[in-house]
Protein backbone atom coordinates (compact mmCIF):
# COMPACT_ATOMS: atom_id res chain seq x y z
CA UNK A 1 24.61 27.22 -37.84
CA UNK A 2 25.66 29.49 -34.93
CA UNK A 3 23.26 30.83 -32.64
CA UNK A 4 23.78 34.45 -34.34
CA UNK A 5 23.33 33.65 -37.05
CA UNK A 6 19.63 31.37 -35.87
CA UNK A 7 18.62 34.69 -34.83
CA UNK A 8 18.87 36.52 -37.80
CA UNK A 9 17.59 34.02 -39.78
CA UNK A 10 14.21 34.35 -37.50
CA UNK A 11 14.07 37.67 -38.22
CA UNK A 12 14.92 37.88 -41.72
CA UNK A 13 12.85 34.94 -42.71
CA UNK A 14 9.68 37.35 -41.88
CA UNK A 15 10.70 39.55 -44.58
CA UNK A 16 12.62 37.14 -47.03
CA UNK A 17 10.29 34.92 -48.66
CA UNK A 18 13.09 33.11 -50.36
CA UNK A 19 14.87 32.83 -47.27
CA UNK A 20 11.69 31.24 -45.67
CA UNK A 21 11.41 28.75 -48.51
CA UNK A 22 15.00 27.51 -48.13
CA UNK A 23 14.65 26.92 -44.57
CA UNK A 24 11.76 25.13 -44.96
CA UNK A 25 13.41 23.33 -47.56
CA UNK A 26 16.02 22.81 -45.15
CA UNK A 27 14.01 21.32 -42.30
CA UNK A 28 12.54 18.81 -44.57
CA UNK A 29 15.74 17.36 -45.96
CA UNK A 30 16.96 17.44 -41.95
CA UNK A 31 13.83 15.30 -41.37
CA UNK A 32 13.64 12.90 -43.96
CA UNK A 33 17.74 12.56 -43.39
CA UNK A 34 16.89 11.57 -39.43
CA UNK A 35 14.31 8.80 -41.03
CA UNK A 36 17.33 7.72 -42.84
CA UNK A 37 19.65 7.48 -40.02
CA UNK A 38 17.40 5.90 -37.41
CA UNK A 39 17.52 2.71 -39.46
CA UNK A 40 19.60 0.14 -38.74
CA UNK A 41 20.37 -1.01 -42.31
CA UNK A 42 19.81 1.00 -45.70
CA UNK A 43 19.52 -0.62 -48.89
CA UNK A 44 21.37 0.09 -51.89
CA UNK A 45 18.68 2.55 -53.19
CA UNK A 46 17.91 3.84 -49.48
CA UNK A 47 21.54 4.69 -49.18
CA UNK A 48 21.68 6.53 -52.43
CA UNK A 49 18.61 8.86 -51.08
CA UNK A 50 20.13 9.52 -48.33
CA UNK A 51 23.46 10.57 -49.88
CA UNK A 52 21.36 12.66 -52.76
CA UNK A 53 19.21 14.46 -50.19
CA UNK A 54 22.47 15.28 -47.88
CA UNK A 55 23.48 17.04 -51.19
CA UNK A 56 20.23 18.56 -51.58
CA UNK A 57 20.18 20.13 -48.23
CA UNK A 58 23.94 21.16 -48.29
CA UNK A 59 23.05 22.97 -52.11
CA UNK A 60 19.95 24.64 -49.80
CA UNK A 61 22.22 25.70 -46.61
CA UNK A 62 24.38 27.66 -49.15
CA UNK A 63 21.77 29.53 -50.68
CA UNK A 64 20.52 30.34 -47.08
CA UNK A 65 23.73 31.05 -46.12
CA UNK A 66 24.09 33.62 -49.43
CA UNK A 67 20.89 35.55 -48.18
CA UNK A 68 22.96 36.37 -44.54
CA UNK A 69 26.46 37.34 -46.25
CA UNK A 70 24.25 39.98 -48.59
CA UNK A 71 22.41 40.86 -45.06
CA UNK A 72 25.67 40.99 -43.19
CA UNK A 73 27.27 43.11 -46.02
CA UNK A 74 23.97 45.30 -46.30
CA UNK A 75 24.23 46.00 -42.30
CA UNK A 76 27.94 46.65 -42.65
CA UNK A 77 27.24 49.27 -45.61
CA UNK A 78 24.17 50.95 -43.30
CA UNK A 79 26.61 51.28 -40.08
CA UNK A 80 29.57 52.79 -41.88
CA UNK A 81 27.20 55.60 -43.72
């Protein structure tokens, strides 16, 4: 994510409890994914984790990413009144 966009989520996630449970969400799957790719080898069932929680925190960056297009439209909406 762009640095504009790490900033607003700081903010927002204050006020968003949704928000704050998707990034959350989102920093687990990045850890458990860097366990993953620190080993040398992966197993059959290792790789298939992996894969399954790269979907899980793509599905979870979305829904994040949802919560700033509804902020960015709601700012948009504020500065034109």
């Amino acid at each position: 994510m762009e640095k504009k966009d790490m900033e607003i989520i700081a903010r927002l996630v204050t006020e968003n409890d949704s928000l704050k449970k998707y990034v959350q969400q989102h920093q687990e799957y990045e850890s458990q994914l860097e366990e993953y790719n620190s080993r040398l080898h992966l197993t059959s069932e290792e790789w298939m984790e992996r894969k399954k929680i790269q979907k899980l925190k793509l599905a979870v960056r979305d829904k994040i990413e949802r919560i700033l297009a509804q902020h960015r439209r709601a700012q948009g909406k504020q500065a034109s009144s």
